[in-house]
N, C-alpha and C. Protein backbone atom coordinates (compact mmCIF):
# COMPACT_ATOMS: atom_id res chain seq x y z
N UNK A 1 9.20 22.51 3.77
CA UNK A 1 8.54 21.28 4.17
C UNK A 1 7.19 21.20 3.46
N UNK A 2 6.65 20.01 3.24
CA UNK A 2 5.42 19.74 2.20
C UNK A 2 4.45 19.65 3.32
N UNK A 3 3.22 19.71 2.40
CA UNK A 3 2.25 19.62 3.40
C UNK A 3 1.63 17.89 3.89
N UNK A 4 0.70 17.74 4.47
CA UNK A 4 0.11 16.28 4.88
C UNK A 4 -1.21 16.00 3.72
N UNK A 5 -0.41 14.99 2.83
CA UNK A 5 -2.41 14.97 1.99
C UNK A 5 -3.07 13.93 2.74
N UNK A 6 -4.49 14.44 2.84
CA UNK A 6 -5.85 13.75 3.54
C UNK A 6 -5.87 12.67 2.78
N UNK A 7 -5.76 11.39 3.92
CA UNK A 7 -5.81 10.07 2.96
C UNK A 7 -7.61 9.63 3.26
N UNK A 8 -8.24 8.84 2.47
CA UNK A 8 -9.55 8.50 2.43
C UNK A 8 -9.62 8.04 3.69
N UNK A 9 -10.55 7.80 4.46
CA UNK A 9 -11.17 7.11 5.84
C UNK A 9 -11.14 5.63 5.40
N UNK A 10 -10.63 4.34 5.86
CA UNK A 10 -10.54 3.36 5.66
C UNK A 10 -11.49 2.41 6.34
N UNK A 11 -12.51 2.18 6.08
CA UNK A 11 -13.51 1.39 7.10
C UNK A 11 -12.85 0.06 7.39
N UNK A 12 -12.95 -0.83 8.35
CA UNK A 12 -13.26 -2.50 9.19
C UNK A 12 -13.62 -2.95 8.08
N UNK A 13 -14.56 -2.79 7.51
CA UNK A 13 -15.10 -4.02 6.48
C UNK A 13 -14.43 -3.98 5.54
N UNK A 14 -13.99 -2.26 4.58
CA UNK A 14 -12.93 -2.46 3.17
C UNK A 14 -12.03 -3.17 3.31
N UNK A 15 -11.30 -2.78 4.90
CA UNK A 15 -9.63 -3.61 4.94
C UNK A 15 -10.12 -4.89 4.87
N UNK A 16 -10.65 -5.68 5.50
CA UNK A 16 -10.82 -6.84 5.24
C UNK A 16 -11.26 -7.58 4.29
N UNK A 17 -12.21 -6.54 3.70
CA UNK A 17 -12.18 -7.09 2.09
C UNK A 17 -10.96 -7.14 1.14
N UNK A 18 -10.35 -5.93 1.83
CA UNK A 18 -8.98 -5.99 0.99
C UNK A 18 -8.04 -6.63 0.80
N UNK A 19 -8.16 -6.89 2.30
CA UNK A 19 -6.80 -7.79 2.98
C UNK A 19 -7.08 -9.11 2.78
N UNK A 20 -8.28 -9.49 2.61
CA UNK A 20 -8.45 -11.29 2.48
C UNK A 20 -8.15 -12.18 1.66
N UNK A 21 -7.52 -11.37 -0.12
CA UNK A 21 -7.26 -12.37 -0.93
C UNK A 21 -6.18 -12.18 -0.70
N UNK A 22 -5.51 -11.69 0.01
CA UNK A 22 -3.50 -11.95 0.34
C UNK A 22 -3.59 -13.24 1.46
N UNK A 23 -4.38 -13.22 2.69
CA UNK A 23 -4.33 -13.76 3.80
C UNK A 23 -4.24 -15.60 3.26
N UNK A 24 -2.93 -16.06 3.74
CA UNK A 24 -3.42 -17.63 3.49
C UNK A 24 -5.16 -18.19 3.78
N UNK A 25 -5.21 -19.35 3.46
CA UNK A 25 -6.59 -19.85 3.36
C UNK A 25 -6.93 -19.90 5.01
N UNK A 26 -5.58 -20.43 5.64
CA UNK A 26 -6.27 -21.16 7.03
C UNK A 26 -6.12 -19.83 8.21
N UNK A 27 -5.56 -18.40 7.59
CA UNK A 27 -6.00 -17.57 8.69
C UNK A 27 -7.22 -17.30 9.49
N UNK A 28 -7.07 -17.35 10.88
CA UNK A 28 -8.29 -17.10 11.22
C UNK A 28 -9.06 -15.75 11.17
N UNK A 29 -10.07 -15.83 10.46
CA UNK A 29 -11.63 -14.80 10.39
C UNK A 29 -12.81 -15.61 11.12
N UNK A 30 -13.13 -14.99 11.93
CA UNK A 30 -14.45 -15.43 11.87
C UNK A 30 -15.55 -14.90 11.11
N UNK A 31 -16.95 -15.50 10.94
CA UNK A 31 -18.02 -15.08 10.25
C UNK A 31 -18.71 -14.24 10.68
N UNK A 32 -18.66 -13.84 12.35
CA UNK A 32 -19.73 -13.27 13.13
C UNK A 32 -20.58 -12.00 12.23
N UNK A 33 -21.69 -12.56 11.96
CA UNK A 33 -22.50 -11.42 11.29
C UNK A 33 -22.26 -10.04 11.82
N UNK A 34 -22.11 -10.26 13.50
CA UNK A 34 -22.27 -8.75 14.07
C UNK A 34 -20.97 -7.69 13.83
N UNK A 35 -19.81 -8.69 14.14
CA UNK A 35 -18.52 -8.02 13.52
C UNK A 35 -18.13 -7.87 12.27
N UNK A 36 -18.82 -8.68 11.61
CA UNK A 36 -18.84 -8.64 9.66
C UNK A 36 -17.05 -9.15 10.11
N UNK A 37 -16.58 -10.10 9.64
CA UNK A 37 -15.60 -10.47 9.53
C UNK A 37 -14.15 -10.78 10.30
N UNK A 38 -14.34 -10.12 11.78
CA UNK A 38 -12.92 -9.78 12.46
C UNK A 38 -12.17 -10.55 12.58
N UNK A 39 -10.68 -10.14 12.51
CA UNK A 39 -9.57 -11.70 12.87
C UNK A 39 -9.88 -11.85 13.57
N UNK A 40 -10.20 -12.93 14.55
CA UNK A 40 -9.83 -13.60 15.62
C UNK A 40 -8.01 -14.19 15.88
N UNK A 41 -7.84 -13.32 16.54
CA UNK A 41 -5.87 -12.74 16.86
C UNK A 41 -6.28 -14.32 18.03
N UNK A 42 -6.94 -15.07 18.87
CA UNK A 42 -6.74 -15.29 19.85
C UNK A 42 -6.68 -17.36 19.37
N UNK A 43 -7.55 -17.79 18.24
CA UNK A 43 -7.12 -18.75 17.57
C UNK A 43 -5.77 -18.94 17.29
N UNK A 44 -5.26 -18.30 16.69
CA UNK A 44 -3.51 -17.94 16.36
C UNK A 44 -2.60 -18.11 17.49
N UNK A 45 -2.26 -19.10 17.81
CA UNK A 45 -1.32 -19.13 18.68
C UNK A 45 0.34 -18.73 18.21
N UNK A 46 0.18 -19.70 17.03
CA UNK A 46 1.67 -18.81 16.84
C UNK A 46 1.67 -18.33 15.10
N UNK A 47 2.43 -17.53 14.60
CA UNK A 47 2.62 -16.43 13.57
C UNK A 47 3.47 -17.39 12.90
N UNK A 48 3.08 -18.36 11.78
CA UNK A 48 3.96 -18.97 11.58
C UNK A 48 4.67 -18.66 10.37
N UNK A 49 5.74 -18.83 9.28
CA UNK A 49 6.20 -18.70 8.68
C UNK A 49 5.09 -18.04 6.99
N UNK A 50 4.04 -18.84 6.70
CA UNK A 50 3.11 -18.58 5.60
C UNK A 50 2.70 -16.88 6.23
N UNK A 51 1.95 -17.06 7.47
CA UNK A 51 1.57 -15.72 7.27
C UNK A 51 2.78 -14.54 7.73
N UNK A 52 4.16 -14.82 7.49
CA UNK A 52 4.88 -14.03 7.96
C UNK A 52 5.30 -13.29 6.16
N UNK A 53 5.10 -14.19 5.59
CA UNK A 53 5.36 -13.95 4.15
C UNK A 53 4.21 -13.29 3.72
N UNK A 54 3.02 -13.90 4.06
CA UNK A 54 2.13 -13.49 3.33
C UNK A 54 1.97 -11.49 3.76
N UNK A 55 2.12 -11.33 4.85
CA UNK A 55 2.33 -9.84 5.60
C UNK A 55 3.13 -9.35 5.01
N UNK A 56 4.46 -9.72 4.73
CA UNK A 56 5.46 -8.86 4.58
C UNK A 56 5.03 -8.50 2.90
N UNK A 57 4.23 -9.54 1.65
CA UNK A 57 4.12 -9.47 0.75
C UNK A 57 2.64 -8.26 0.36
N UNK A 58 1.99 -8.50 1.57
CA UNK A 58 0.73 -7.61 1.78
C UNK A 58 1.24 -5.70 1.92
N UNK A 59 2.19 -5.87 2.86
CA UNK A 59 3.05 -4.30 2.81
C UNK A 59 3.34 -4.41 1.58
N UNK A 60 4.49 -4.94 1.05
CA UNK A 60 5.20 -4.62 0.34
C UNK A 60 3.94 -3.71 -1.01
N UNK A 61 2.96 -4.66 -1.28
CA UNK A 61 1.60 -4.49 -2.19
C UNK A 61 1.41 -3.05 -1.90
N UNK A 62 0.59 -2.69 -0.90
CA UNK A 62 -0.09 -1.70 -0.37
C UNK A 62 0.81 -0.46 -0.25
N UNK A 63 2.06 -0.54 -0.03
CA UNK A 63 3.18 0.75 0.25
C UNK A 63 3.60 1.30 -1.79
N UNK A 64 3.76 -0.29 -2.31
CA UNK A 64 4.12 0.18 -3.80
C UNK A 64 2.97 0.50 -3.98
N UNK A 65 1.64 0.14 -4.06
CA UNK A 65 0.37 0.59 -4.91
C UNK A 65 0.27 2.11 -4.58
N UNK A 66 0.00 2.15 -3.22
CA UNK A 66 0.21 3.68 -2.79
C UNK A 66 0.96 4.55 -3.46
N UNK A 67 2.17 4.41 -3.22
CA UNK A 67 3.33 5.36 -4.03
C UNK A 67 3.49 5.53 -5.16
N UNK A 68 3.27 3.94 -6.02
CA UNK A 68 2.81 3.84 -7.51
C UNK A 68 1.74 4.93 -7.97
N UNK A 69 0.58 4.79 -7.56
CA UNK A 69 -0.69 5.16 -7.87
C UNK A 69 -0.27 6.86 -7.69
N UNK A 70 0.01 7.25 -6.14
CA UNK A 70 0.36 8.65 -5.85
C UNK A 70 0.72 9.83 -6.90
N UNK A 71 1.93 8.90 -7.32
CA UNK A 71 3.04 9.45 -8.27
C UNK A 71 2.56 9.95 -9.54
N UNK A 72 1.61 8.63 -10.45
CA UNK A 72 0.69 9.20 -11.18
C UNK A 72 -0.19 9.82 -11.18
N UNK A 73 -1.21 9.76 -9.85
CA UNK A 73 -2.44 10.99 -9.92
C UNK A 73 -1.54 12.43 -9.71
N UNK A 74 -0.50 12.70 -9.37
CA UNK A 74 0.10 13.83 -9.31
C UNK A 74 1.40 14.20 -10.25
N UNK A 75 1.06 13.48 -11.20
CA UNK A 75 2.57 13.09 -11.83
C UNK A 75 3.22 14.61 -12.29
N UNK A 76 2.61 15.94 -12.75
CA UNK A 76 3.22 16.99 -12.82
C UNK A 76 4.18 17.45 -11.71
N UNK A 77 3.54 16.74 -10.44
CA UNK A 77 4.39 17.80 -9.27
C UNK A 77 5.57 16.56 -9.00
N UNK A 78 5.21 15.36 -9.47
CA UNK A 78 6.38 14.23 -9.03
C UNK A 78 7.10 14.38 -10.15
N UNK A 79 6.79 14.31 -11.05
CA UNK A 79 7.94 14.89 -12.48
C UNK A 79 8.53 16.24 -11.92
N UNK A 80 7.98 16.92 -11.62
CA UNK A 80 8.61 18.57 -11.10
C UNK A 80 9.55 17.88 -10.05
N UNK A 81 9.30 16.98 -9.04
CA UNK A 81 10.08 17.40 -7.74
C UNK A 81 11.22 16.12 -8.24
N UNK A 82 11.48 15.50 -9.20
CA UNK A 82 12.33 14.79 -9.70
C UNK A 82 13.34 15.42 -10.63
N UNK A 83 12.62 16.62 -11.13
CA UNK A 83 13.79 17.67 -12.25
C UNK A 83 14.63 18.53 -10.94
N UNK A 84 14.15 18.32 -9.84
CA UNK A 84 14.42 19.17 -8.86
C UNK A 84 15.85 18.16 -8.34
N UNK A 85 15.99 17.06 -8.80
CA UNK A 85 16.90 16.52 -7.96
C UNK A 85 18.63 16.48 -8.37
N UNK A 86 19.40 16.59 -7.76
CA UNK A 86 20.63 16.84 -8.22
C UNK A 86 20.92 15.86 -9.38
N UNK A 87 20.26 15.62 -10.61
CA UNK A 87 21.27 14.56 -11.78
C UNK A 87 20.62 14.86 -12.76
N UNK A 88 21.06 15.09 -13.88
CA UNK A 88 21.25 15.40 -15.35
C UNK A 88 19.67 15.54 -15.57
N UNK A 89 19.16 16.61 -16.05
CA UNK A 89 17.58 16.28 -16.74
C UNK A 89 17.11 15.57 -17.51
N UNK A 90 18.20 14.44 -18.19
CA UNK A 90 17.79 13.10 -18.93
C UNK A 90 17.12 12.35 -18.37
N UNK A 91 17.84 12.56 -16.96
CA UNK A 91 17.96 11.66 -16.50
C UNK A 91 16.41 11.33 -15.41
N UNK A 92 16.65 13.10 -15.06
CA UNK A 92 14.81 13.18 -14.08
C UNK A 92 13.72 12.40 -15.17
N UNK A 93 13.69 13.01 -16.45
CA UNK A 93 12.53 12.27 -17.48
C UNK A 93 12.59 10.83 -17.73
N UNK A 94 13.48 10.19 -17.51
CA UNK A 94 13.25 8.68 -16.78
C UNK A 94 12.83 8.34 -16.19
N UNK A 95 13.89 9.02 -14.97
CA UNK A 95 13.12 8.18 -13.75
C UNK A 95 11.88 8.75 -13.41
N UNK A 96 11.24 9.96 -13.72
CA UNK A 96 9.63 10.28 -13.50
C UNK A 96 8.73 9.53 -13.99
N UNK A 97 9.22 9.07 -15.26
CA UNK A 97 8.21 7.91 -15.94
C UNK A 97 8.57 6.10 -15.24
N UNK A 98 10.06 6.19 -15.03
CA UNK A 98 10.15 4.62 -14.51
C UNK A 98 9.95 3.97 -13.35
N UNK A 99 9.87 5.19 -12.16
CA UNK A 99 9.92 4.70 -11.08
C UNK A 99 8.17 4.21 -10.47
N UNK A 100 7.12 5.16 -11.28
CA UNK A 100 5.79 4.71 -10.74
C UNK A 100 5.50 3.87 -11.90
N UNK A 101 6.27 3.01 -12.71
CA UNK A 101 6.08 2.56 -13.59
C UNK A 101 6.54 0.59 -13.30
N UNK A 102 8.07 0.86 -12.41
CA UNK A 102 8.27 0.07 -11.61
C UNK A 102 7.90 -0.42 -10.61
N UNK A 103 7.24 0.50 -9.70
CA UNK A 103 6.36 0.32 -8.30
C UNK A 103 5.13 -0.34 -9.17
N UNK A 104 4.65 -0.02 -9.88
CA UNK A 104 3.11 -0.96 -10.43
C UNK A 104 3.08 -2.29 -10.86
N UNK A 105 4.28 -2.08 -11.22
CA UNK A 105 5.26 -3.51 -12.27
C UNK A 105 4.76 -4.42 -10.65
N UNK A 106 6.02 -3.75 -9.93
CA UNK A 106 6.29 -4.93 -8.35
C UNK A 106 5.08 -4.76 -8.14
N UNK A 107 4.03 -4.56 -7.95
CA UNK A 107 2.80 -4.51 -7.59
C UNK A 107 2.37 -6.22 -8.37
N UNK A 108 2.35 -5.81 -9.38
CA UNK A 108 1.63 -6.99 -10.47
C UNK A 108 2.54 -8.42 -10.07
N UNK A 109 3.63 -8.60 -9.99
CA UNK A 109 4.52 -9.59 -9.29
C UNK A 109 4.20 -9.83 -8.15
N UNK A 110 3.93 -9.12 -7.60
CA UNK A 110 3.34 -9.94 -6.01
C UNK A 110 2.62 -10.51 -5.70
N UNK A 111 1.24 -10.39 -6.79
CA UNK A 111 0.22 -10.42 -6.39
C UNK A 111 -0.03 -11.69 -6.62
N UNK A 112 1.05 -12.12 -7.76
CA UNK A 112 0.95 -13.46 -7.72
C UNK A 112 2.38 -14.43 -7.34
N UNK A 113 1.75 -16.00 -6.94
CA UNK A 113 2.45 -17.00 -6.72
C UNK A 113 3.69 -17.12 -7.27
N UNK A 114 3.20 -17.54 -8.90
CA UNK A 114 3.97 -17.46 -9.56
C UNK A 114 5.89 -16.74 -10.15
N UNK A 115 5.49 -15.17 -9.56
CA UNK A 115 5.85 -14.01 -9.67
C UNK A 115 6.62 -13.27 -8.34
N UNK A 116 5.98 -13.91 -7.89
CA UNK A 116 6.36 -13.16 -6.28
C UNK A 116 7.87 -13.36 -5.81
N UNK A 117 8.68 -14.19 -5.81
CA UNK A 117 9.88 -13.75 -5.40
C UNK A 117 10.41 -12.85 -6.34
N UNK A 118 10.20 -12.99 -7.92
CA UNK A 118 10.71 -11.72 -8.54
C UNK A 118 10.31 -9.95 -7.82
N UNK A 119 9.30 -10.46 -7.58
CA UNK A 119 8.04 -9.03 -7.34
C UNK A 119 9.44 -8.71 -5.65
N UNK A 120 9.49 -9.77 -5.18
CA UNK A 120 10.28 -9.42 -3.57
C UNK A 120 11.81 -8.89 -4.10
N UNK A 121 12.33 -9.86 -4.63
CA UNK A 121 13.85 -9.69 -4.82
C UNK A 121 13.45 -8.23 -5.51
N UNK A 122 12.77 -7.81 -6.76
CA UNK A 122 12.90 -6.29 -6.95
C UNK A 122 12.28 -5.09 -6.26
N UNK A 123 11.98 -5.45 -5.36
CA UNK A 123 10.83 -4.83 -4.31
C UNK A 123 12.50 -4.24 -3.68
N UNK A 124 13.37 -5.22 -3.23
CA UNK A 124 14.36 -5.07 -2.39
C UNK A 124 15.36 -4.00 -3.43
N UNK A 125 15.67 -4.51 -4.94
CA UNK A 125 16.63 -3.72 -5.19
C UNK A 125 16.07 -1.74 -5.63
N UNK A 126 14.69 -2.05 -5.41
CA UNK A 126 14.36 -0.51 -5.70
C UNK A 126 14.26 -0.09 -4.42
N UNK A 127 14.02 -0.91 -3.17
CA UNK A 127 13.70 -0.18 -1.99
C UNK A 127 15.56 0.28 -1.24
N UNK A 128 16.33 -0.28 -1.97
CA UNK A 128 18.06 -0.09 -1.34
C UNK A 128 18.00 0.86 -2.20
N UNK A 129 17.80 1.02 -3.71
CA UNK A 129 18.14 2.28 -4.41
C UNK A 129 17.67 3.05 -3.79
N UNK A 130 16.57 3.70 -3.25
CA UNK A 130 15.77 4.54 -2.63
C UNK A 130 16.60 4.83 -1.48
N UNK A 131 17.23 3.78 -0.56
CA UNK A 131 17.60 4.08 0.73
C UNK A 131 18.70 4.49 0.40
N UNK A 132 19.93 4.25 -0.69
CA UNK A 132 21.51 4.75 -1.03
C UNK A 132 20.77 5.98 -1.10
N UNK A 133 20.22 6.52 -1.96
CA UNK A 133 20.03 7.79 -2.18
C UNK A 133 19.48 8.55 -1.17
N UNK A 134 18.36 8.09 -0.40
CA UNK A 134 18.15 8.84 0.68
C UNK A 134 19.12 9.25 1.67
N UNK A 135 20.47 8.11 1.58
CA UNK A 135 21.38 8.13 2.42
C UNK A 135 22.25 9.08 2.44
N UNK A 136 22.58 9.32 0.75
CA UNK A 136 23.61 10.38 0.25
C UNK A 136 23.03 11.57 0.84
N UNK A 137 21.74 11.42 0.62
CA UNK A 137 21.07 13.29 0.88
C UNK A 137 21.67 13.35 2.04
N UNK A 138 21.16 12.30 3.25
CA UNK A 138 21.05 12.82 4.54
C UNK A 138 22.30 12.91 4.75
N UNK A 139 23.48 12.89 4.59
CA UNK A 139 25.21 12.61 4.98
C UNK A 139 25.34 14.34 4.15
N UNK A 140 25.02 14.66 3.18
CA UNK A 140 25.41 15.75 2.63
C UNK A 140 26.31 15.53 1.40
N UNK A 141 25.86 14.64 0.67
CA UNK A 141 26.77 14.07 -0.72
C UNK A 141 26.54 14.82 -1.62
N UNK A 142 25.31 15.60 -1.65
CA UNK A 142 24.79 16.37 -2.59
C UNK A 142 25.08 18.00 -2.34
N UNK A 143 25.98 18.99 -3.24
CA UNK A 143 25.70 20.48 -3.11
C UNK A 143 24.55 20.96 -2.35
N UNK A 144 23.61 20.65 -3.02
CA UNK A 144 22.05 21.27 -2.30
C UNK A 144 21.36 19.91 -1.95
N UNK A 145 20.22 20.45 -1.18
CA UNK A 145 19.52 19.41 -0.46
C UNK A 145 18.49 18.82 -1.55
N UNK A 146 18.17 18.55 -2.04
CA UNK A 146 16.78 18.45 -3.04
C UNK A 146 15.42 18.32 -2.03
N UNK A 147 14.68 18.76 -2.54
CA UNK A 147 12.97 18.45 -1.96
C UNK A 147 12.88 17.34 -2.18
N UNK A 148 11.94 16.49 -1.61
CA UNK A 148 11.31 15.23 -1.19
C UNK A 148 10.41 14.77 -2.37
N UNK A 149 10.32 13.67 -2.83
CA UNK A 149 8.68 13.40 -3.85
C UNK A 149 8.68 12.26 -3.43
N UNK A 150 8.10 11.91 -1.75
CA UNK A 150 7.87 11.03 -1.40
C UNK A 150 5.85 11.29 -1.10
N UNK A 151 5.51 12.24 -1.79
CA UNK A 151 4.59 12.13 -1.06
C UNK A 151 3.76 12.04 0.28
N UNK A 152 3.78 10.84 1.39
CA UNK A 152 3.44 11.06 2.49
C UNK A 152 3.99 11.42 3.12
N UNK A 153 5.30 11.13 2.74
CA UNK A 153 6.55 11.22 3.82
C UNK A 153 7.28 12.39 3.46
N UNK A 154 6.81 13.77 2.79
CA UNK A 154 7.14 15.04 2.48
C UNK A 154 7.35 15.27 4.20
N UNK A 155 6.96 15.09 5.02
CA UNK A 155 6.42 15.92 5.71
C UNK A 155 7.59 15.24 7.20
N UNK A 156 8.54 14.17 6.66
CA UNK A 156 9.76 14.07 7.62
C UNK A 156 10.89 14.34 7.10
N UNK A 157 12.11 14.17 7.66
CA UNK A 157 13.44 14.82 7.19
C UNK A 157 14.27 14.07 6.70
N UNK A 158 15.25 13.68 6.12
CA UNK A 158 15.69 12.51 5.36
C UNK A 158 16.16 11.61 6.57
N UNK A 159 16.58 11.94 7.81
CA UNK A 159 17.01 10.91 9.03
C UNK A 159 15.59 9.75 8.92
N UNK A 160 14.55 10.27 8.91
CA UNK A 160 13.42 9.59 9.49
C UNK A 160 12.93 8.73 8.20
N UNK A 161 13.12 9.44 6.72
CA UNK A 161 12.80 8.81 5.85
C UNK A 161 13.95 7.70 5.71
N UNK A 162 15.32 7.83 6.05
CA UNK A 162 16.34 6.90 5.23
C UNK A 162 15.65 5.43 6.48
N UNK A 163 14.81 6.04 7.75
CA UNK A 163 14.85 4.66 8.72
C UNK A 163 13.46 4.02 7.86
N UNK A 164 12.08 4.79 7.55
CA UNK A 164 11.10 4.49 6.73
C UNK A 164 11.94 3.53 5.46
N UNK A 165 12.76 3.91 5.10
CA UNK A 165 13.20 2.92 3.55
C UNK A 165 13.62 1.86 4.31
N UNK A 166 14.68 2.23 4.98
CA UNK A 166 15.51 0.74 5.47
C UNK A 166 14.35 -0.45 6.55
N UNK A 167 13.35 0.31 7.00
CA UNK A 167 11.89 -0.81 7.57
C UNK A 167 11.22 -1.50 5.88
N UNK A 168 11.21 -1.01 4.75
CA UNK A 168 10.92 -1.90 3.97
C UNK A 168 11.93 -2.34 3.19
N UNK A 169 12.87 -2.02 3.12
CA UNK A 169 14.43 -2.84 2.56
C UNK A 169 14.07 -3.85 3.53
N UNK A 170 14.18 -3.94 4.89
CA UNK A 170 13.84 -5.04 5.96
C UNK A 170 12.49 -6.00 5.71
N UNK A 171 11.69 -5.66 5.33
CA UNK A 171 10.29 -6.20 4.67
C UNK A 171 10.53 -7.16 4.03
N UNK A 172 11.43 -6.59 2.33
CA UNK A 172 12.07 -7.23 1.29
C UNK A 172 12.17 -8.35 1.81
N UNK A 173 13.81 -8.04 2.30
CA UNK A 173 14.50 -9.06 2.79
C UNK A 173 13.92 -10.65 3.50
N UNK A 174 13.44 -9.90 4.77
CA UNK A 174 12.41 -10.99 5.33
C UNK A 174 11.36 -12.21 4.48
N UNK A 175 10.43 -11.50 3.32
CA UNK A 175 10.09 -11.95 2.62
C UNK A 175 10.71 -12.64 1.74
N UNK A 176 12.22 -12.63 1.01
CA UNK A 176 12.67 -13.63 0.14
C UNK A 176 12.92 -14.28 1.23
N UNK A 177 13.41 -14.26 2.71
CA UNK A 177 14.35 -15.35 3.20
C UNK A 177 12.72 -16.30 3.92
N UNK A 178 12.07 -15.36 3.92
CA UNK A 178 10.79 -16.88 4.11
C UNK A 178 10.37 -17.75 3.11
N UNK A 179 10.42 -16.82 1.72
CA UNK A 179 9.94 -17.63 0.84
C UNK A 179 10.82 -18.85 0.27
N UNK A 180 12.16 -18.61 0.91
CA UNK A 180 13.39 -19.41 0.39
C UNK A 180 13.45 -20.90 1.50
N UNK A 181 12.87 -20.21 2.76
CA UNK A 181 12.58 -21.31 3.75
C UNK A 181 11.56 -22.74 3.44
């Protein structure tokens, strides 16, 4: 089992700096100097379709940037734990270079208008590749088990990771069928 890496302390004010150029225009923030920015959850009566997209497109951002970014600041041990996996060593030196290569890609597609159902629809077909395969592990399709190069999620068992994939396969999904609405 892998260990837990220490993620940075996330202050009230970064997230919301962060989070505000995803948030449609008419979400409610208030200005209150004293809170520096807080939603006001109690304006919002109902969750309507824009910001249901705009959320699911905000995960989708923040989970690929993460994993994207991860993969490369550690890319020796994610290249290592990818030669580690049951398929041809051609084949690990691909996907070590394509997969945080693809997560950055869907990153850059989301972020915009323009782009964004591409950025969703492939958000979905890398997040099902991820889950078939997580699936095979956990059923026992594979001789040996392979180690994890999930990074955060080193640290659950493939039951818990194949439900982690299939909550953003579910993300995906949600997001093209709003944006299609």
């Amino acid at each position: 089992m892998g260990h837990l890496r220490q993620c940075p302390k996330i202050t009230k004010n970064t997230l919301i700096l962060f989070l505000k150029p995803f948030l449609p225009t008419n979400f409610p923030i208030s200005n209150n100097k004293k809170n520096f920015e807080t939603i006001n959850i109690n304006k919002m009566n109902t969750l309507n379709l824009t910001h249901i997209y705009h959320i699911c497109t905000l995960i989708l951002v923040m989970m690929l940037g993460y994993t994207g970014m991860a993969k490369l600041v550690d890319f020796k041990g994610f290249r290592s734990a990818v030669l580690n996996q049951p398929f041809p060593s051609e084949w690990g030196e691909r996907i070590a270079v394509g997969v945080p290569a693809a997560e950055l890609l869907l990153v850059g597609l989301l972020l915009f208008d323009s782009t964004r159902l591409a950025g969703l629809v492939g958000s979905l077909v890398l997040m099902t590749a991820f889950t078939v395969y997580v699936g095979l592990i956990w059923i026992g399709a594979f001789e040996r088990t392979p180690c994890g190069c999930a990074g955060i999620l080193d640290a659950l068992g493939w039951g818990e990771h194949l439900a982690v994939n299939l909550v953003f396969v579910g993300i995906s999904v949600v997001g093209i069928y709003v944006y299609r609405k």
